[in-house]
PDB file of N, CA and C in Angstrom:
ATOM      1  N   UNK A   1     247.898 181.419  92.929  1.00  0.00           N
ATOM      2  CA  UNK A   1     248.414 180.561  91.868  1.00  0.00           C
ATOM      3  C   UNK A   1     249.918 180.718  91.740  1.00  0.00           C
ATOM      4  N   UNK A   2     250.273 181.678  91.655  1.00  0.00           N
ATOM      5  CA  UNK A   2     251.700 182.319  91.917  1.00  0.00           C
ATOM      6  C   UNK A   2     252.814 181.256  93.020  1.00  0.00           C
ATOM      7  N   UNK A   3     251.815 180.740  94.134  1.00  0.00           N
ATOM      8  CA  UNK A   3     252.885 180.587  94.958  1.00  0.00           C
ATOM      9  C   UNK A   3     252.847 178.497  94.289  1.00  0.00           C
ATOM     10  N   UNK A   4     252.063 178.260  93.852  1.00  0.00           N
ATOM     11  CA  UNK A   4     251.813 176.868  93.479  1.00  0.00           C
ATOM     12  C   UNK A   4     252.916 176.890  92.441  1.00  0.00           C
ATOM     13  N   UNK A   5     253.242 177.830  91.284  1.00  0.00           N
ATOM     14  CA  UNK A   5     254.036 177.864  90.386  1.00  0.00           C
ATOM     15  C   UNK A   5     255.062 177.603  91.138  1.00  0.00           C
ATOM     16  N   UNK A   6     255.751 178.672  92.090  1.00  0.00           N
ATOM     17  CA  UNK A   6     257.401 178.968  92.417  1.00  0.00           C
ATOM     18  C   UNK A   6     257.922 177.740  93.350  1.00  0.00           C
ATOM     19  N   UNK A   7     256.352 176.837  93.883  1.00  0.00           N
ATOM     20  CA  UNK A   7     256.884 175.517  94.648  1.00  0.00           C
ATOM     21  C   UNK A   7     256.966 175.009  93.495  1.00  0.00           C
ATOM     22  N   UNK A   8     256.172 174.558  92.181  1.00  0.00           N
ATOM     23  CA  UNK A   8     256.586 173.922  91.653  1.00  0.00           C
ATOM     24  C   UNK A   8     257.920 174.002  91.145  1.00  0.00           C
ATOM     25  N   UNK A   9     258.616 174.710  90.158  1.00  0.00           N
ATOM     26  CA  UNK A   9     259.773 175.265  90.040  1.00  0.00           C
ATOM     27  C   UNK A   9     260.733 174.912  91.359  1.00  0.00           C
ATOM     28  N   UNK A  10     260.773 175.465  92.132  1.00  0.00           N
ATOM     29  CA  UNK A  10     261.588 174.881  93.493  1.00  0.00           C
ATOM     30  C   UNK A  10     261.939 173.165  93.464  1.00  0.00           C
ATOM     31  N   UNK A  11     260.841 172.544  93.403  1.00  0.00           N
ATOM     32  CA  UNK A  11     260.941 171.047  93.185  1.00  0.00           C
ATOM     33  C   UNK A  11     261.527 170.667  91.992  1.00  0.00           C
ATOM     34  N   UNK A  12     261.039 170.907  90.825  1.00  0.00           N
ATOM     35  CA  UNK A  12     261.907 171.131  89.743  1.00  0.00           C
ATOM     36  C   UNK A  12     263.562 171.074  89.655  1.00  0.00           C
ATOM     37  N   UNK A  13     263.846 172.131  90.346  1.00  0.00           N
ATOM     38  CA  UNK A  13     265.631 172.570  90.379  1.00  0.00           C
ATOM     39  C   UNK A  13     265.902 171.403  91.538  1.00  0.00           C
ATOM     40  N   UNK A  14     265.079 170.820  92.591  1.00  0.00           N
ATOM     41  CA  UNK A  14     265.868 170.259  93.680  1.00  0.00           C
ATOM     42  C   UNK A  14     266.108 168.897  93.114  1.00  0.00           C
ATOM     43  N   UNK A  15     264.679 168.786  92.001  1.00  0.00           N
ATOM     44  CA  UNK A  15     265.368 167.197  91.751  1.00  0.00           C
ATOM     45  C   UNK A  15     266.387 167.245  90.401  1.00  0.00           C
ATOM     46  N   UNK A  16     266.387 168.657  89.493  1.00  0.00           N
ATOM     47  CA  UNK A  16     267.463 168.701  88.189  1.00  0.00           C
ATOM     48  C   UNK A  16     268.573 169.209  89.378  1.00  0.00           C
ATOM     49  N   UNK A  17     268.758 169.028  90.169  1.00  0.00           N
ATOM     50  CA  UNK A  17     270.126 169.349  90.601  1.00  0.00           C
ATOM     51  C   UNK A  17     270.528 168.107  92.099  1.00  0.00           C
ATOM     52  N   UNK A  18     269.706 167.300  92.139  1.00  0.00           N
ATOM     53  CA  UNK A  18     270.025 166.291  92.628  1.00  0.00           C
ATOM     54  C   UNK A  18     270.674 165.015  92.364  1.00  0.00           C
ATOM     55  N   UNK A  19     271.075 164.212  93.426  1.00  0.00           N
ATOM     56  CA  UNK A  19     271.701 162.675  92.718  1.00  0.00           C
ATOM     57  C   UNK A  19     273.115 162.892  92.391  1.00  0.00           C
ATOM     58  N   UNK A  20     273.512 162.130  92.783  1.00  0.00           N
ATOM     59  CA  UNK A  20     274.828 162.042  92.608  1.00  0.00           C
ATOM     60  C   UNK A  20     275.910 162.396  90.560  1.00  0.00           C
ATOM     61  N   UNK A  21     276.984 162.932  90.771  1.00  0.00           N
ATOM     62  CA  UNK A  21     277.206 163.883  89.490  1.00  0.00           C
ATOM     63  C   UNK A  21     276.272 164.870  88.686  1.00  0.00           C
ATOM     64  N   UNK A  22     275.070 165.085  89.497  1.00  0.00           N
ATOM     65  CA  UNK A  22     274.249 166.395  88.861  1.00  0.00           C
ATOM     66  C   UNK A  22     274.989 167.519  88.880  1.00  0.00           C
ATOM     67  N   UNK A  23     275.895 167.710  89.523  1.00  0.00           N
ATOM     68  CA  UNK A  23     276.904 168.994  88.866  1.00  0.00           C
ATOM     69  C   UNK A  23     277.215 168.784  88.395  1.00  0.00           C
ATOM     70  N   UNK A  24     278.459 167.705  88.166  1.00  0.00           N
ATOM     71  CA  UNK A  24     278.932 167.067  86.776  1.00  0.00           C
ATOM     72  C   UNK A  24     278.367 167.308  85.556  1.00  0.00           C
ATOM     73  N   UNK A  25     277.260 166.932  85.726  1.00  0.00           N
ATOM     74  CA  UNK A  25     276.089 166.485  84.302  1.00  0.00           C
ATOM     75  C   UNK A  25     275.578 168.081  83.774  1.00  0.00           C
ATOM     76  N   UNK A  26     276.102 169.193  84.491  1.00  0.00           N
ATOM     77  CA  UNK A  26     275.576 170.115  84.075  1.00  0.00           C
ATOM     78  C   UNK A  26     274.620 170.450  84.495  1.00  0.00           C
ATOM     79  N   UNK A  27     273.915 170.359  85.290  1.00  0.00           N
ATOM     80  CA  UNK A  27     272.754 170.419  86.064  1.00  0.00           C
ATOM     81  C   UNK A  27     271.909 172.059  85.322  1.00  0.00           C
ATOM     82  N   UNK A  28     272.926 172.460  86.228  1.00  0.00           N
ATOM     83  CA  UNK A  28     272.310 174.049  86.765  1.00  0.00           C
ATOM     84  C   UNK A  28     273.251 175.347  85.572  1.00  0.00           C
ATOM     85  N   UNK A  29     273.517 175.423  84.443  1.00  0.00           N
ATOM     86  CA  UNK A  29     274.343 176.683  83.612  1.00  0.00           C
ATOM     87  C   UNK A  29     274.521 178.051  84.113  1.00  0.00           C
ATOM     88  N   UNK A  30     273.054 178.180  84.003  1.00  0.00           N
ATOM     89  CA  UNK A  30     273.060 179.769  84.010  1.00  0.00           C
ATOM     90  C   UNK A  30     271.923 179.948  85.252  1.00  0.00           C
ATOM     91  N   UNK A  31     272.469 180.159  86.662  1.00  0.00           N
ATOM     92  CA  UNK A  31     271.818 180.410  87.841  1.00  0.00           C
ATOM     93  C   UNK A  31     270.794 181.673  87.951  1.00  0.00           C
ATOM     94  N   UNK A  32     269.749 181.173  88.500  1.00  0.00           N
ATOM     95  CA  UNK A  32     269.146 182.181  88.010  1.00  0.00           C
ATOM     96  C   UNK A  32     269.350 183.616  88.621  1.00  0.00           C
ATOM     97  N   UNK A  33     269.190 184.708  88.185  1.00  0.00           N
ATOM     98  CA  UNK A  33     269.704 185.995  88.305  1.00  0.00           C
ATOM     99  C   UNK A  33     270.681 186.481  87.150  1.00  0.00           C
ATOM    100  N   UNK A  34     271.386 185.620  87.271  1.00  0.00           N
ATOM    101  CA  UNK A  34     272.460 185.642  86.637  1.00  0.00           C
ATOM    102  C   UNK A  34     272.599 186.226  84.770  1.00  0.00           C
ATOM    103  N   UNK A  35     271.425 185.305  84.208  1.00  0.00           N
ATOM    104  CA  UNK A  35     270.849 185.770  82.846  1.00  0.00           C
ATOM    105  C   UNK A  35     269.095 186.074  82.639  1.00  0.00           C
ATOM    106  N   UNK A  36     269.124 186.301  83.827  1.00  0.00           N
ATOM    107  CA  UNK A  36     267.322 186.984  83.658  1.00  0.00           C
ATOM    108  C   UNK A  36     266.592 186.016  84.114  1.00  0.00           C
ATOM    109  N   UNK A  37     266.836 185.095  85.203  1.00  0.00           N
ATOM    110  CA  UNK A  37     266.281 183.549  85.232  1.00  0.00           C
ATOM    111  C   UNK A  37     266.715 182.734  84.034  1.00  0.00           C
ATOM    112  N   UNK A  38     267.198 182.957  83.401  1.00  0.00           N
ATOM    113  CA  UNK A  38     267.069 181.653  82.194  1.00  0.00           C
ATOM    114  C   UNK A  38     268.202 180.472  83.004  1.00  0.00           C
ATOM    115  N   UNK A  39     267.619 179.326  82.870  1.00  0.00           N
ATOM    116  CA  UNK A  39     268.261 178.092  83.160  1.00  0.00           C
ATOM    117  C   UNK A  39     268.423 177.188  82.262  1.00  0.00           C
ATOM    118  N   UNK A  40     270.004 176.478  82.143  1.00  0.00           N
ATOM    119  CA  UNK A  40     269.741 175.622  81.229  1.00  0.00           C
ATOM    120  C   UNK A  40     270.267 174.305  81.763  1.00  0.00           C
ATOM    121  N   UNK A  41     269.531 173.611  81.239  1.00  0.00           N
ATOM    122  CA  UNK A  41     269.639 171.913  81.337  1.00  0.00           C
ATOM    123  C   UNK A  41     270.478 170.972  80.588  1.00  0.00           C
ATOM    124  N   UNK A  42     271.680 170.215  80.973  1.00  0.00           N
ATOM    125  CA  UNK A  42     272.162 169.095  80.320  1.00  0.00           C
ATOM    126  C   UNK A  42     271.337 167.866  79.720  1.00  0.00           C
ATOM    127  N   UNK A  43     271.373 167.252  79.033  1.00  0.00           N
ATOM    128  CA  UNK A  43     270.542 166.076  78.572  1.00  0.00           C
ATOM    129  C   UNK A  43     270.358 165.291  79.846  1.00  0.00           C
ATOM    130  N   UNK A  44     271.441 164.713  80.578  1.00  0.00           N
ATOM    131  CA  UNK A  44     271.318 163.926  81.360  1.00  0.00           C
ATOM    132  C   UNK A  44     270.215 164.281  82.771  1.00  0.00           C
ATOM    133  N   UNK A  45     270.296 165.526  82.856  1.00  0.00           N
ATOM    134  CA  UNK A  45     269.369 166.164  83.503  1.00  0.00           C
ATOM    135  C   UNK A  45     267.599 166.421  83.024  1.00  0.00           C
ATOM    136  N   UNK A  46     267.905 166.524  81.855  1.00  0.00           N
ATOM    137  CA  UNK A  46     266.899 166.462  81.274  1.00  0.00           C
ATOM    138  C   UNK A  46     265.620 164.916  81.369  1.00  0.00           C
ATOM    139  N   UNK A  47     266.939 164.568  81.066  1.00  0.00           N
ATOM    140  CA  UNK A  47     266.275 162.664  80.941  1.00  0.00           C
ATOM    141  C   UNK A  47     265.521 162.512  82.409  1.00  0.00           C
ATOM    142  N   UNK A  48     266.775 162.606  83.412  1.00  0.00           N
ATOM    143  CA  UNK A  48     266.214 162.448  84.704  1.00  0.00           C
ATOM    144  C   UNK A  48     264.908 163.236  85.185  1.00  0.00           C
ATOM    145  N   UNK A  49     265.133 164.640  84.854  1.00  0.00           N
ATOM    146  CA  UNK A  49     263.761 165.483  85.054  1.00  0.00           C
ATOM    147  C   UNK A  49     262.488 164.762  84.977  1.00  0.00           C
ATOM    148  N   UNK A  50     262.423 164.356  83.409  1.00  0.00           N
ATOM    149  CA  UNK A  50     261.048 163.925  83.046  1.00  0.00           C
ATOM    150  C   UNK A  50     260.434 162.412  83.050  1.00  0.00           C
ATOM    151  N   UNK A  51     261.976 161.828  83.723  1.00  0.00           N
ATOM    152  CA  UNK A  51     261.663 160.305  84.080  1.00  0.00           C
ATOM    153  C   UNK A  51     261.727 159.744  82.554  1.00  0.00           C
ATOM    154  N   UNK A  52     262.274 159.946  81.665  1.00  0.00           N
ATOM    155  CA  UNK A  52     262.708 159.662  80.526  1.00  0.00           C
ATOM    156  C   UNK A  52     264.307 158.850  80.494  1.00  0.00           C
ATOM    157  N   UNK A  53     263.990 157.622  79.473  1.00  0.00           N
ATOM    158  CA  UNK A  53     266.229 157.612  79.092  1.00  0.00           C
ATOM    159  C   UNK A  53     266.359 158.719  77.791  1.00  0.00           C
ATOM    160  N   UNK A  54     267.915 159.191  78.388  1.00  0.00           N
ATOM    161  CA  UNK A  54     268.105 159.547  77.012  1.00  0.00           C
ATOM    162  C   UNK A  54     267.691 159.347  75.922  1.00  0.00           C
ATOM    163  N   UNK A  55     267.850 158.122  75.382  1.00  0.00           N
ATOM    164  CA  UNK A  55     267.562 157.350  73.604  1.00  0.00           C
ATOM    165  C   UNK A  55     266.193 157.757  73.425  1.00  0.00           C
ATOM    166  N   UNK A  56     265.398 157.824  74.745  1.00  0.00           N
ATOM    167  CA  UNK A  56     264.170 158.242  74.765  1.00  0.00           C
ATOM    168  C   UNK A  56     263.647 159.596  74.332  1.00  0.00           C
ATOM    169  N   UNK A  57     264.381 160.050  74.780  1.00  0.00           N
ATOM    170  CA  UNK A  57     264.378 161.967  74.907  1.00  0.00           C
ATOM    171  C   UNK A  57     264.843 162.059  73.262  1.00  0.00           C
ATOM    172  N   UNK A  58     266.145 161.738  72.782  1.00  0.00           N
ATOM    173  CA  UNK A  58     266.682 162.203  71.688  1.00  0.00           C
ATOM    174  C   UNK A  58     265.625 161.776  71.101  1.00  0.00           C
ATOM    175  N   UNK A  59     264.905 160.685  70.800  1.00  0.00           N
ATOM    176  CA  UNK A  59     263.703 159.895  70.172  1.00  0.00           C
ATOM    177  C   UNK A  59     262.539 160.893  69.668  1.00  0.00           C
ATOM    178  N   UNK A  60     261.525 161.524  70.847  1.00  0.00           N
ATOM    179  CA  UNK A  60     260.847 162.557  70.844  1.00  0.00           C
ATOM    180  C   UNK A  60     261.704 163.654  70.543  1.00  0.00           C
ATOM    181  N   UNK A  61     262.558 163.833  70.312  1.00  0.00           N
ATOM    182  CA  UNK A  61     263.009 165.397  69.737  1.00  0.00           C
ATOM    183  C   UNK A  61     263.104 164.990  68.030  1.00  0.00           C
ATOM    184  N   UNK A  62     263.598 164.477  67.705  1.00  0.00           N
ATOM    185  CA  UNK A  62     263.547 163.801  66.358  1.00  0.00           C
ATOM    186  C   UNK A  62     261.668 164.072  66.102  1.00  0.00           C
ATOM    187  N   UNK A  63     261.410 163.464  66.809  1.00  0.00           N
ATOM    188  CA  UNK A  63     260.261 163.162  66.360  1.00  0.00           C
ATOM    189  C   UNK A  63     259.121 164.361  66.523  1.00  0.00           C
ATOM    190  N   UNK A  64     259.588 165.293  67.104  1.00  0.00           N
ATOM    191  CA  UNK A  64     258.954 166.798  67.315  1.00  0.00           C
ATOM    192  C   UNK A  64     258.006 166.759  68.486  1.00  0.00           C
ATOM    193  N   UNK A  65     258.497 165.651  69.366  1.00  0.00           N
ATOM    194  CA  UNK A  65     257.269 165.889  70.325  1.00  0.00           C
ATOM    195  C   UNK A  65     257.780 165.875  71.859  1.00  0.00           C
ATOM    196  N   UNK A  66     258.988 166.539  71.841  1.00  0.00           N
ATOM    197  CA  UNK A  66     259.879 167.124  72.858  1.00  0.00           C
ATOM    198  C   UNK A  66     260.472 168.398  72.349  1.00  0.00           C
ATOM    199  N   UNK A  67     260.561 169.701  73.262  1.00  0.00           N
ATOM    200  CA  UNK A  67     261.265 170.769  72.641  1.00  0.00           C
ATOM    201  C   UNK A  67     262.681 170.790  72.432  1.00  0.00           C
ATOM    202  N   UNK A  68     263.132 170.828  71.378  1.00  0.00           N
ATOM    203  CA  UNK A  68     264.779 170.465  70.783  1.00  0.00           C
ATOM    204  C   UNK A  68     265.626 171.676  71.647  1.00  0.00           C
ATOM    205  N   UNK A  69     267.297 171.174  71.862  1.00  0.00           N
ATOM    206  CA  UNK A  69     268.015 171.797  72.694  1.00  0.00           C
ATOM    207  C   UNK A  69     268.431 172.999  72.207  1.00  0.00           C
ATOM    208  N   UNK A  70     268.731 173.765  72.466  1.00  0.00           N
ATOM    209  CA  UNK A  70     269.680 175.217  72.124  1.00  0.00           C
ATOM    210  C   UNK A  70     271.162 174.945  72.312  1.00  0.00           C
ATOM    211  N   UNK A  71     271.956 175.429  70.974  1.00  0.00           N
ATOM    212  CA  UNK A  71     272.882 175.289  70.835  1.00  0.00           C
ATOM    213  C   UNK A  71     273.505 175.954  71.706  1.00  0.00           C
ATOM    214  N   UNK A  72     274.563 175.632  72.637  1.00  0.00           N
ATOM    215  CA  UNK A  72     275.281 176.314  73.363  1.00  0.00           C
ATOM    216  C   UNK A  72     276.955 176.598  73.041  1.00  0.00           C
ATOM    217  N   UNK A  73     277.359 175.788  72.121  1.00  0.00           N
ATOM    218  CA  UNK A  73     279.162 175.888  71.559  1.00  0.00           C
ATOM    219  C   UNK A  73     278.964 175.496  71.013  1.00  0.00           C
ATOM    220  N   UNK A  74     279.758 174.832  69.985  1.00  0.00           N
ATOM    221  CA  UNK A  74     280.093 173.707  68.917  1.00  0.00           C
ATOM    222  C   UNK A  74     279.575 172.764  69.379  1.00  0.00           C
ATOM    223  N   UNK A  75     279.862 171.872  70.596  1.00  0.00           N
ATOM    224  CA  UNK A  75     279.764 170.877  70.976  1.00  0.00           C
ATOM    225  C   UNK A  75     279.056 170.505  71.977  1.00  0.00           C
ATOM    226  N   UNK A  76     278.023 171.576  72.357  1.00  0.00           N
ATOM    227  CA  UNK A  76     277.361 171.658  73.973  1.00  0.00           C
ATOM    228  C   UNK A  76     276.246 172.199  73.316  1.00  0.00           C
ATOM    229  N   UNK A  77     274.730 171.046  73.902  1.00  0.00           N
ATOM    230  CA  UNK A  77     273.528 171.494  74.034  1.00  0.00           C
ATOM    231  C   UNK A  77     273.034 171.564  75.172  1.00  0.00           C
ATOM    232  N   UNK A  78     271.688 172.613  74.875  1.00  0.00           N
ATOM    233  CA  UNK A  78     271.179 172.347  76.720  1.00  0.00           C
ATOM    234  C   UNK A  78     269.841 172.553  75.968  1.00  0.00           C
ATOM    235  N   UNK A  79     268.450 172.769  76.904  1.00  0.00           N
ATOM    236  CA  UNK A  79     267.558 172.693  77.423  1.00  0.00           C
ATOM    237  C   UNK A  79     266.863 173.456  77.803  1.00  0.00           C
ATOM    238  N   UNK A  80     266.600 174.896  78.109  1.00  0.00           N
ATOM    239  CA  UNK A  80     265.737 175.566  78.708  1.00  0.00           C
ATOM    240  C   UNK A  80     264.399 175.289  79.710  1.00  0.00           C
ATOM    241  N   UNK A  81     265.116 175.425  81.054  1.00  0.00           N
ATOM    242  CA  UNK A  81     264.331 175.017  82.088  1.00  0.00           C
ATOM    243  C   UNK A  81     262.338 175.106  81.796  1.00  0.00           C
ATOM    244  N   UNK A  82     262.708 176.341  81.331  1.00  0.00           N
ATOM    245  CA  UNK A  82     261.163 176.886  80.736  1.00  0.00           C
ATOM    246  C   UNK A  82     260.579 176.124  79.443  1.00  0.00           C
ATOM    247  N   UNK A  83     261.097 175.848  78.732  1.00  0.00           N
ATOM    248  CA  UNK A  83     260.911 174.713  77.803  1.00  0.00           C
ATOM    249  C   UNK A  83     260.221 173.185  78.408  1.00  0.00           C
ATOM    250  N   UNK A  84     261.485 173.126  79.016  1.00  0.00           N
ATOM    251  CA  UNK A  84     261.084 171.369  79.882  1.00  0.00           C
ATOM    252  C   UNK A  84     259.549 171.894  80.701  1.00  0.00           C
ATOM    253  N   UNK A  85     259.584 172.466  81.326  1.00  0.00           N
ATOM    254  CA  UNK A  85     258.509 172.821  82.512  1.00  0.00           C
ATOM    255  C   UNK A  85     257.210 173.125  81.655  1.00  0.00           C
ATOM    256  N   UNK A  86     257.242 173.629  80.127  1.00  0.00           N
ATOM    257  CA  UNK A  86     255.826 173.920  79.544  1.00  0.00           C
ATOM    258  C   UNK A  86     255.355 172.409  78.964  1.00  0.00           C
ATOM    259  N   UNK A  87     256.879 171.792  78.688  1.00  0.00           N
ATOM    260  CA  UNK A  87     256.466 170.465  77.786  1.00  0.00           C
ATOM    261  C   UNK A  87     255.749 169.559  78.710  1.00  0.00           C
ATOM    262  N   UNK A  88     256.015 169.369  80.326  1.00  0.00           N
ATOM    263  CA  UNK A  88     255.301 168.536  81.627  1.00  0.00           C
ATOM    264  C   UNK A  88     254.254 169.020  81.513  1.00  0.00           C
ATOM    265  N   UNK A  89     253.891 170.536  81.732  1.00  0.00           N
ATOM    266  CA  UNK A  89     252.732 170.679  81.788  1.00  0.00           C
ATOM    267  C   UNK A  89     251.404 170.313  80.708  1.00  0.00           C
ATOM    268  N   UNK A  90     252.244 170.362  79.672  1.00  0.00           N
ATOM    269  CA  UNK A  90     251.129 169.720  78.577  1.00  0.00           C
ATOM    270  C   UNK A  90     250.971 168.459  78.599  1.00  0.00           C
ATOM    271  N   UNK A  91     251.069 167.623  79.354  1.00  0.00           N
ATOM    272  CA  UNK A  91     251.568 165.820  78.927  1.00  0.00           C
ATOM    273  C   UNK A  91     249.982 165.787  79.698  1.00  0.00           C
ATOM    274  N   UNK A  92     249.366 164.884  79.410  1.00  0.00           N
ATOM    275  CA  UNK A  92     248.165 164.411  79.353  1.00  0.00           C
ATOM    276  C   UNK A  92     248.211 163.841  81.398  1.00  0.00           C
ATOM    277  N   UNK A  93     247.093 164.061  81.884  1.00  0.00           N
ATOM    278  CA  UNK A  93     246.904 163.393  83.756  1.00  0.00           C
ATOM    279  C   UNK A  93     245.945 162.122  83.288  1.00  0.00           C
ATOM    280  N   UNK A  94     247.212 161.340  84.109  1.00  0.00           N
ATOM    281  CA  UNK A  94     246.746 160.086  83.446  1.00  0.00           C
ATOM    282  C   UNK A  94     245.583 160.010  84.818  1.00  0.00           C
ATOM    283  N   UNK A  95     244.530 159.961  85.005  1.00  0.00           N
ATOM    284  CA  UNK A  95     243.238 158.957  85.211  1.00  0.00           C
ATOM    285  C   UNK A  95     243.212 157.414  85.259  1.00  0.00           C
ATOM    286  N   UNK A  96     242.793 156.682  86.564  1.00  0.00           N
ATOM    287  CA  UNK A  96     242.663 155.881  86.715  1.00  0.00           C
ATOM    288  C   UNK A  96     241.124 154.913  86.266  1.00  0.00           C
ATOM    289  N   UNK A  97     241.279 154.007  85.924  1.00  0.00           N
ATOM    290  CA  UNK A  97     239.867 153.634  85.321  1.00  0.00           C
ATOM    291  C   UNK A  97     239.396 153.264  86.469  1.00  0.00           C
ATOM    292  N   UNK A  98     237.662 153.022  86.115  1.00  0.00           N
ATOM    293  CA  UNK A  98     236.940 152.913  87.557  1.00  0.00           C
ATOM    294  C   UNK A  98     237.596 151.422  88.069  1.00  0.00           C
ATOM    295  N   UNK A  99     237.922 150.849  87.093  1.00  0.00           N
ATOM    296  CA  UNK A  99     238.200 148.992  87.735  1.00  0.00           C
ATOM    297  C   UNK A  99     239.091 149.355  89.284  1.00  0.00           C
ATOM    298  N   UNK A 100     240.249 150.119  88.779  1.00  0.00           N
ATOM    299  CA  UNK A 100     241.374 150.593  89.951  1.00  0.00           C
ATOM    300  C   UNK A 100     242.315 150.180  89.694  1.00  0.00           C
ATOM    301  N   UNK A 101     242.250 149.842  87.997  1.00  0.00           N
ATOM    302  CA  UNK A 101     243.723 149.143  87.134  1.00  0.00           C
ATOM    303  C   UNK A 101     245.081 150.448  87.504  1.00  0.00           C
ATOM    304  N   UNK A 102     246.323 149.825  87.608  1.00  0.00           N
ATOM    305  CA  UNK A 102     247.266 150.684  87.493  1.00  0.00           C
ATOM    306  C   UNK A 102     247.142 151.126  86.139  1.00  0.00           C
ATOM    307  N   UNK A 103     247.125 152.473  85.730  1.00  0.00           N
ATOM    308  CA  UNK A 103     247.457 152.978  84.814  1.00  0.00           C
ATOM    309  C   UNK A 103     248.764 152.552  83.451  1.00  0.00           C
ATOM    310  N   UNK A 104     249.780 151.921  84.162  1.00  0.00           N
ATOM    311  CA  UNK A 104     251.012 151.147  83.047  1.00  0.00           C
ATOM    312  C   UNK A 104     250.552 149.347  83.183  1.00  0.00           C
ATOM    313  N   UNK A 105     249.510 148.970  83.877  1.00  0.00           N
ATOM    314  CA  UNK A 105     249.188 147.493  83.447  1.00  0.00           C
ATOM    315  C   UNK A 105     248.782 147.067  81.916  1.00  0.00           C
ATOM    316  N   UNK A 106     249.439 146.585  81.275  1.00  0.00           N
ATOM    317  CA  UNK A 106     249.012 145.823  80.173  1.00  0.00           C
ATOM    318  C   UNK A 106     247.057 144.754  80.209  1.00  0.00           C
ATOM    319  N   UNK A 107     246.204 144.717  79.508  1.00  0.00           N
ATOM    320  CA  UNK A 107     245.135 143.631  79.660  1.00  0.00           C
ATOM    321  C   UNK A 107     245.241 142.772  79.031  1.00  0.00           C
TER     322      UNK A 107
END
């Protein structure tokens, strides 16, 4: 189970640190080793992570059903990699109905 986790995680960082200005955007803070593993995430990274827009993300944090950022300065929030990664894992596997409807089709 161990090694299913650390691929997952691996995929994780390749796509929060992918795409063009993901350094920019803050991608990657605190590398891991560096503060005990802890990683932290920019919004914009964030958004992208979970296939979310921003307005989206800030939306569910308001609304308590995204984990809210950690203050990092006055003016800088982030994310906790471990945060984002428990909140995916709880999100519901969407199931296909027997018809073989896409799952986002409207009836």
């Amino acid at each position: 189970m161990s090694g299913i986790v650390n691929q997952q995680q691996s995929v994780i960082r390749e796509r929060a640190t992918a795409g063009p200005g993901a350094q920019r955007a803050g991608a990657v803070i605190a590398p891991p080793g560096r503060t005990g593993g802890v990683e932290v995430l920019r919004e914009p990274v964030v958004a992208r992570l979970v296939g979310l827009s921003q307005s989206t993300l800030r939306r569910l944090v308001r609304a308590g059903e995204f984990p809210g950022p950690r203050r990092l300065s006055r003016r800088a929030v982030g994310w906790l990699l471990a945060d984002v990664e428990e909140w995916l894992l709880r999100c519901p596997v969407v199931r296909p109905e027997v018809s073989g409807s896409h799952p986002n089709e409207s009836r």
